[in-house]
C-alpha atoms as a PDB file:
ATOM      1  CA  UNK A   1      80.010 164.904  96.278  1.00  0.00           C
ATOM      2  CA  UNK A   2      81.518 168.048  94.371  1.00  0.00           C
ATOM      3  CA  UNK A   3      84.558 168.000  96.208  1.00  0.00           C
ATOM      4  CA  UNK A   4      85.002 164.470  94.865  1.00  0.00           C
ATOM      5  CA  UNK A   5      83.933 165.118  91.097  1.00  0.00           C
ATOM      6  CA  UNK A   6      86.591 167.982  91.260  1.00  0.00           C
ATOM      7  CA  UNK A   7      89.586 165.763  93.119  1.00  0.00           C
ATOM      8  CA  UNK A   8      89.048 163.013  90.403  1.00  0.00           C
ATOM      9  CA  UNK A   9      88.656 166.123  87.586  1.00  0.00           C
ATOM     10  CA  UNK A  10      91.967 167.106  89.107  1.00  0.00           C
ATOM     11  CA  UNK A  11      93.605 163.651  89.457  1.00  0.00           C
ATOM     12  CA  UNK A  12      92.691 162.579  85.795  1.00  0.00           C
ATOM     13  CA  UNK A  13      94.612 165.943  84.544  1.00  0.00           C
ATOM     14  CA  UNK A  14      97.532 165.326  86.530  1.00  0.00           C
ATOM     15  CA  UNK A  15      97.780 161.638  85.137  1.00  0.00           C
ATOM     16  CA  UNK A  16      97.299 163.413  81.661  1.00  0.00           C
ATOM     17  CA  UNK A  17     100.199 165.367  82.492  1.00  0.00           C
ATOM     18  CA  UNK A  18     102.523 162.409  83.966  1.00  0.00           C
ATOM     19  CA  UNK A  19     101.877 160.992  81.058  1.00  0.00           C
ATOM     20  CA  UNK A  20     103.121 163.619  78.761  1.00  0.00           C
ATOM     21  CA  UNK A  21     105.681 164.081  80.514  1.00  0.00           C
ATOM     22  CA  UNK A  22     107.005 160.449  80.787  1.00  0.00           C
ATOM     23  CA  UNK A  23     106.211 160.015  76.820  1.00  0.00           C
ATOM     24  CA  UNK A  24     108.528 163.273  75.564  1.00  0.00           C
ATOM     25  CA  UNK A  25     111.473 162.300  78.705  1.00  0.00           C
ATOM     26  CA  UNK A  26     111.254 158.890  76.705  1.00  0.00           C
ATOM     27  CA  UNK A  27     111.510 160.075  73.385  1.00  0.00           C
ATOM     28  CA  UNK A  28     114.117 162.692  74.209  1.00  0.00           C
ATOM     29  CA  UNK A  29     116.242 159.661  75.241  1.00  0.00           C
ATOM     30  CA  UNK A  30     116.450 158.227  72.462  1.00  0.00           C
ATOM     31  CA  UNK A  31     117.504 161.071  70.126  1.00  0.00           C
ATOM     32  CA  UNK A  32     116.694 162.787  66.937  1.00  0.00           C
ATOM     33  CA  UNK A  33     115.991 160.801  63.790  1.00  0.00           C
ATOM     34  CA  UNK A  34     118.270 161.767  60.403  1.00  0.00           C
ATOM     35  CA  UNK A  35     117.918 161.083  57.328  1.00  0.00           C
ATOM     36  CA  UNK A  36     120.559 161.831  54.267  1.00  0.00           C
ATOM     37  CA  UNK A  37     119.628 163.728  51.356  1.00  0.00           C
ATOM     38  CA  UNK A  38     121.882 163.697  48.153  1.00  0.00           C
ATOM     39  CA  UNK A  39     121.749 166.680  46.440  1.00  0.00           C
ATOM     40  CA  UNK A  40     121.711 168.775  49.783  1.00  0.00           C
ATOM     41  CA  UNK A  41     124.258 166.896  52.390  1.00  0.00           C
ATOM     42  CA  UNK A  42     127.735 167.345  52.747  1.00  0.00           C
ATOM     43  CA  UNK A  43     130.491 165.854  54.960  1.00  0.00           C
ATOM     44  CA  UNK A  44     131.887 168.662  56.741  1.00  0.00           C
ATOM     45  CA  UNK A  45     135.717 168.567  58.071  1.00  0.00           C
ATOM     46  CA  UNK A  46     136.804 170.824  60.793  1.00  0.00           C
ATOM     47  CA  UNK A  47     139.727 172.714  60.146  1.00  0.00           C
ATOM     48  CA  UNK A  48     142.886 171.235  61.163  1.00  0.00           C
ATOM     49  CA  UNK A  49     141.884 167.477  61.045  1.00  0.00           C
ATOM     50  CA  UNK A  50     144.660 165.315  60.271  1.00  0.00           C
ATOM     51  CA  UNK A  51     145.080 163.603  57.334  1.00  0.00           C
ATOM     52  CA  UNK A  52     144.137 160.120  58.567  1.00  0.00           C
ATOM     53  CA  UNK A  53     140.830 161.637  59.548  1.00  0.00           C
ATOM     54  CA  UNK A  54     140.316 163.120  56.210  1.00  0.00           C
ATOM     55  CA  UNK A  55     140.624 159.779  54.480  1.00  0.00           C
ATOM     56  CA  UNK A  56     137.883 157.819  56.965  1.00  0.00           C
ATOM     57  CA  UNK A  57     135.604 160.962  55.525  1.00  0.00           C
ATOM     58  CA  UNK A  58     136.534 159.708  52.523  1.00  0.00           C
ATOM     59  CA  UNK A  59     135.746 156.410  53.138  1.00  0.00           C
ATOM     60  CA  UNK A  60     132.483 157.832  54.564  1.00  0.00           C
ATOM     61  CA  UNK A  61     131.442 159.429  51.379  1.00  0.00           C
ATOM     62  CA  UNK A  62     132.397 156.441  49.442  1.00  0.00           C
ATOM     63  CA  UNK A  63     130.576 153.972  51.549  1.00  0.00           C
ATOM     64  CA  UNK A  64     127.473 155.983  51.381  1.00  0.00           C
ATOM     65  CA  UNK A  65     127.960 156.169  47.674  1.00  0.00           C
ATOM     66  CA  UNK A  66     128.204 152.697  47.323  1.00  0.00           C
ATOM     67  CA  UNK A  67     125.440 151.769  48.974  1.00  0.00           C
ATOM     68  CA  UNK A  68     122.827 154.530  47.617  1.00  0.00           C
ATOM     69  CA  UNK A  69     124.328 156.305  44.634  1.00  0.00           C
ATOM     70  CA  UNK A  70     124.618 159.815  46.546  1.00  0.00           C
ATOM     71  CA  UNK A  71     127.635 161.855  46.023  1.00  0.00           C
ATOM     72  CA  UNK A  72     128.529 163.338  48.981  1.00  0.00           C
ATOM     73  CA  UNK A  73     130.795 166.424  48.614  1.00  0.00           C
ATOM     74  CA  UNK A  74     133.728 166.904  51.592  1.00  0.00           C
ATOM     75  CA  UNK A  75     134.143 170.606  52.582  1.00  0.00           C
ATOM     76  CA  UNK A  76     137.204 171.694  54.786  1.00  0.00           C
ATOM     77  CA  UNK A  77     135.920 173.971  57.401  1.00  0.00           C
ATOM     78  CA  UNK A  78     132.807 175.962  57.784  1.00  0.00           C
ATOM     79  CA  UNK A  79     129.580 175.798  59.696  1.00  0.00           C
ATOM     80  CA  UNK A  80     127.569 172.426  59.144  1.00  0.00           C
ATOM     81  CA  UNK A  81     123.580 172.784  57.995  1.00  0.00           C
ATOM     82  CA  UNK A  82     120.857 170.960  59.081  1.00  0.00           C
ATOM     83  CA  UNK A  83     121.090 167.164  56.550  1.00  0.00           C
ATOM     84  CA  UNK A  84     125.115 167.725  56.995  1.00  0.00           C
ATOM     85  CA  UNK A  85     127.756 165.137  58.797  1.00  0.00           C
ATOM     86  CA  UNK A  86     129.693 167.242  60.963  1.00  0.00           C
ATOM     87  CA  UNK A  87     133.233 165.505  61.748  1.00  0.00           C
ATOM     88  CA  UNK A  88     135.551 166.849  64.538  1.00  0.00           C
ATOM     89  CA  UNK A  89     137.951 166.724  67.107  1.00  0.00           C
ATOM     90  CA  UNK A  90     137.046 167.741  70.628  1.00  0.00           C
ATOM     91  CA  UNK A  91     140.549 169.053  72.014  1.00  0.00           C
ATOM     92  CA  UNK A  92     138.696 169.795  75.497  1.00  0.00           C
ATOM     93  CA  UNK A  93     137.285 165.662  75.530  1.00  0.00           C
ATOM     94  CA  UNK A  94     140.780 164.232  77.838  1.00  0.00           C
ATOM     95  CA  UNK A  95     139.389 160.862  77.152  1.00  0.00           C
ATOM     96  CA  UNK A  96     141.618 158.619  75.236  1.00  0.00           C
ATOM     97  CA  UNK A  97     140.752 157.485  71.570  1.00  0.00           C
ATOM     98  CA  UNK A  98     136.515 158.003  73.173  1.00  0.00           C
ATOM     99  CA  UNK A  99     133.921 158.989  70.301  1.00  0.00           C
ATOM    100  CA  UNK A 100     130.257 159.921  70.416  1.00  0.00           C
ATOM    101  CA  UNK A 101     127.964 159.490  67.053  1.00  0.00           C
ATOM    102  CA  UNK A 102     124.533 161.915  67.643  1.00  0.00           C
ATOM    103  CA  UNK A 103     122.310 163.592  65.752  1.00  0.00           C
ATOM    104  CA  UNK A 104     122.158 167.230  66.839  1.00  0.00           C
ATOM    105  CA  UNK A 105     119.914 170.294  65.508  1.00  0.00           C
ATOM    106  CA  UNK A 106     119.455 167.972  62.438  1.00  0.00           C
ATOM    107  CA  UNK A 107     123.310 167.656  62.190  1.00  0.00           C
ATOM    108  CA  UNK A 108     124.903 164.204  62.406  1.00  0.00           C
ATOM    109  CA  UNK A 109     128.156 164.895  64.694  1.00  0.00           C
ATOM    110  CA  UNK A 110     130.937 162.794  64.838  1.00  0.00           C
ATOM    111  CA  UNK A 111     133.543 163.895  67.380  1.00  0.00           C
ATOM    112  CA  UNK A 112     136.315 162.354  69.208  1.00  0.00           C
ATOM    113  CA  UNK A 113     138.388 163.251  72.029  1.00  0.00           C
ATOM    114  CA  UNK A 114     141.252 162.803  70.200  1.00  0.00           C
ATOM    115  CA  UNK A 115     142.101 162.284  66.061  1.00  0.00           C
ATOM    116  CA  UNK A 116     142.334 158.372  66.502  1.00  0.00           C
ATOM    117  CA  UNK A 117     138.646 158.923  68.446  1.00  0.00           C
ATOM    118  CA  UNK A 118     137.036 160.939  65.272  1.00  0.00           C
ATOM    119  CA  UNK A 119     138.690 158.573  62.929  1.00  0.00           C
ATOM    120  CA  UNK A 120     136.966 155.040  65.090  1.00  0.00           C
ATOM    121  CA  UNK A 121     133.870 157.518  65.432  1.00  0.00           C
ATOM    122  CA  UNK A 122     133.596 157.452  61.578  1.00  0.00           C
ATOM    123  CA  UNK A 123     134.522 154.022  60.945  1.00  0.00           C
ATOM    124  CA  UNK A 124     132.250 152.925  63.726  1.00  0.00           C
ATOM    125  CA  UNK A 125     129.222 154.799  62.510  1.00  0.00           C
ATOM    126  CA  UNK A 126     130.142 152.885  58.827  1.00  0.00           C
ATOM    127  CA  UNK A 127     130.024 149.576  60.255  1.00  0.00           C
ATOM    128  CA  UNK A 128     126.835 150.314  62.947  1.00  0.00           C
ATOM    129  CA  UNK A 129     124.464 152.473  60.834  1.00  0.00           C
ATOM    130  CA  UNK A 130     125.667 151.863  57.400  1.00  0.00           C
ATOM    131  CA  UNK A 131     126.303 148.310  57.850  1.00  0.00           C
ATOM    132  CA  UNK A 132     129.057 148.099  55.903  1.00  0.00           C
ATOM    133  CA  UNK A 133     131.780 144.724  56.968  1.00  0.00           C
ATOM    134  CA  UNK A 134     135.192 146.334  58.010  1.00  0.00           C
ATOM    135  CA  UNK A 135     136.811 143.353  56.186  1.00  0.00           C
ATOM    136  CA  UNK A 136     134.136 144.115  52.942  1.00  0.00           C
ATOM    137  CA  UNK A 137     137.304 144.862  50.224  1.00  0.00           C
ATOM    138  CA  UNK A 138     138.892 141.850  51.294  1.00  0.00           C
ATOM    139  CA  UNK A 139     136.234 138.784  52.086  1.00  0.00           C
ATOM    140  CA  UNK A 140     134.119 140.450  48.751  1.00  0.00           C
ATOM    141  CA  UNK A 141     131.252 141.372  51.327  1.00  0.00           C
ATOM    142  CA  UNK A 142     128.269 143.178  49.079  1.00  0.00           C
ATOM    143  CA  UNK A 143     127.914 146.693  50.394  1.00  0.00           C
ATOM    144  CA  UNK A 144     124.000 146.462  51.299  1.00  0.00           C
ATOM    145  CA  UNK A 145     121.988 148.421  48.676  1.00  0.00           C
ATOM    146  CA  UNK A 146     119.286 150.854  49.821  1.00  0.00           C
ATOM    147  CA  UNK A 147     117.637 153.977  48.405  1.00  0.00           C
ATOM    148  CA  UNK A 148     117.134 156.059  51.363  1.00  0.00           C
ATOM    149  CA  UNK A 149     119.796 156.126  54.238  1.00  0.00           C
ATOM    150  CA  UNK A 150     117.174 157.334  57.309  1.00  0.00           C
ATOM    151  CA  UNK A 151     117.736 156.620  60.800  1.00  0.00           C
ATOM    152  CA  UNK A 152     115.078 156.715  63.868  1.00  0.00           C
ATOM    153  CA  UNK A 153     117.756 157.399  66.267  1.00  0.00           C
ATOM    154  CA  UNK A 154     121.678 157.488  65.988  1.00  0.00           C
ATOM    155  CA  UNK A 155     123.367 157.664  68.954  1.00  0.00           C
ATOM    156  CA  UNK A 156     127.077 155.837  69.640  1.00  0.00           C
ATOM    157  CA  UNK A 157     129.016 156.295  72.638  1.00  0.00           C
ATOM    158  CA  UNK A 158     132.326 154.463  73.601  1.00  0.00           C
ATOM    159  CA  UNK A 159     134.036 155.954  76.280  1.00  0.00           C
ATOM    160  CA  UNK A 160     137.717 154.249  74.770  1.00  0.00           C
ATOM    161  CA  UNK A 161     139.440 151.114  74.674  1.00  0.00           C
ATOM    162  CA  UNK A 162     140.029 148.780  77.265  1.00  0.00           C
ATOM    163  CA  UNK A 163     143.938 148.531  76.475  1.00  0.00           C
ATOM    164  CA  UNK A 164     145.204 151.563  76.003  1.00  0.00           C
ATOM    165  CA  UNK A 165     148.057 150.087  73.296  1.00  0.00           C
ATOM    166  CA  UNK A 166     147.424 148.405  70.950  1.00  0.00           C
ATOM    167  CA  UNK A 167     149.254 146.430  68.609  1.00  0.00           C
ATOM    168  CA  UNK A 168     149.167 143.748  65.549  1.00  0.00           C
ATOM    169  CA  UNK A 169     151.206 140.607  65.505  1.00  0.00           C
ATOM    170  CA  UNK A 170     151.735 138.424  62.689  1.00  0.00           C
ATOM    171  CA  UNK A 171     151.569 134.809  64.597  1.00  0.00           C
ATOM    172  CA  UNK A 172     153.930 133.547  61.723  1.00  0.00           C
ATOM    173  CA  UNK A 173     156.472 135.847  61.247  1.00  0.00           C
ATOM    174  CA  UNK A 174     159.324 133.359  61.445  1.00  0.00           C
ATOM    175  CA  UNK A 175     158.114 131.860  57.923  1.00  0.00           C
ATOM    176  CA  UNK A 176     157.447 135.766  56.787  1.00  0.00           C
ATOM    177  CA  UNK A 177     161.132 136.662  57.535  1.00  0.00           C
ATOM    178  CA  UNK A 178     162.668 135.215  53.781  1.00  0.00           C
ATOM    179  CA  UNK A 179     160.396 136.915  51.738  1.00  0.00           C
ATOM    180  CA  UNK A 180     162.217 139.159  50.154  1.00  0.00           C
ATOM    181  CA  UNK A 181     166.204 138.854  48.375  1.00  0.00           C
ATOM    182  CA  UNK A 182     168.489 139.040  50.904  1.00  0.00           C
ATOM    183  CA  UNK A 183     170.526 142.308  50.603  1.00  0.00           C
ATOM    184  CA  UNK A 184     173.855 140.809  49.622  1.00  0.00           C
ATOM    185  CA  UNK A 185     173.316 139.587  46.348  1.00  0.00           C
END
C-alpha cells in the first residue's frame, strides 16, 4: 500500500512536470510579445543599407506615425535597445529576396537575406502587423487609428518568391505609346 501511495506521489509530479514543460515549449513557439513606446523607440538602420531600404524605414516611421501619433526617430548604425526596430541585411542568408520579422531580446528585427528581402521584410511587417493597405495613398484607404501599437507575438517568415523575376506589364501599352509630343516637332 506505501509503495502505491509513493508511485502515484511520483506519477502526479511527473505529470506536473510534463505539463510545464509542454506549456513553456508552447509558449516559446510562439514568440515574444512587443510593444512600441514613443518617446523611447527608435528605428535603427544598419550601416551600409541601401538607399531603397532607408526609405521603407521611412515609410515605417511614417506609417506608425500615422496611425498613433509617435515620432519615431531613424538612427544610422549602432546597437539596437530593448523597445527598438532593428532593420538589416543578413549578407551570410544565400536565400533570394527571403525575410524574417521576430521579436528578439525585446528587439523587433527585420532582416533579409538580401536588400530587396529587408526592404519586403519592412513593407510586409506594415501591411501584416500595422495593417496598413499597400494601395492606401492611392484607393484613399484610412490608416487604422490606435493608441498603443502592442503585439502578442510577431513572427513573419517567407523563405522568397516563387518566380524569381519579376516584372510589371502595362496590358495597354499600345494606347499608352502617343502620350507624349512626338520628338520631331
Amino acid at each position: 500500500m506505501e509503495n502505491e501511495s509513493k508511485t502515484i506521489a511520483l506519477c502526479k509530479k511527473a505529470k506536473g512536470f510534463i505539463y510545464i514543460l509542454f506549456v513553456s515549449a508552447c509558449l516559446s513557439a510562439f514568440g515574444e510579445s512587443f510593444t512600441i513606446v514613443g518617446s523611447k523607440a527608435r528605428i535603427v538602420l544598419a550601416k551600409g543599407e541601401p538607399e531603397f531600404v532607408a526609405l521603407a524605414a521611412g515609410d515605417l516611421a511614417a506609417d506608425i506615425r500615422a496611425i498613433s501619433g509617435m515620432e519615431l526617430k531613424i538612427v544610422n548604425g549602432g546597437k539596437a535597445r530593448k523597445g527598438d526596430v532593428l532593420i538589416r541585411t543578413n549578407t551570410d542568408d544565400n536565400r533570394w529576396e527571403a525575410y524574417d520579422v521576430e521579436v528578439s531580446e525585446g528587439v523587433l528585427k527585420i532582416s533579409g537575406s538580401d536588400a530587396r528581402g529587408t526592404m519586403f521584410g519592412i513593407y510586409d511587417f506594415i501591411e501584416t502587423c500595422l495593417g496598413v493597405d499597400p494601395l492606401s495613398f492611392w484607393n484613399d484607404t484610412p490608416v487604422p487609428a490606435r493608441q498603443y501599437l502592442s503585439w502578442e507575438d510577431v513572427a513573419i517568415h517567407k523563405d522568397g518568391p516563387d518566380v524569381k523575376f519579376r516584372g510589371l506589364f502595362i496590358d495597354d501599352e499600345d494606347l499608352l505609346s502617343e502620350w507624349k509630343e512626338p520628338s520631331g516637332k
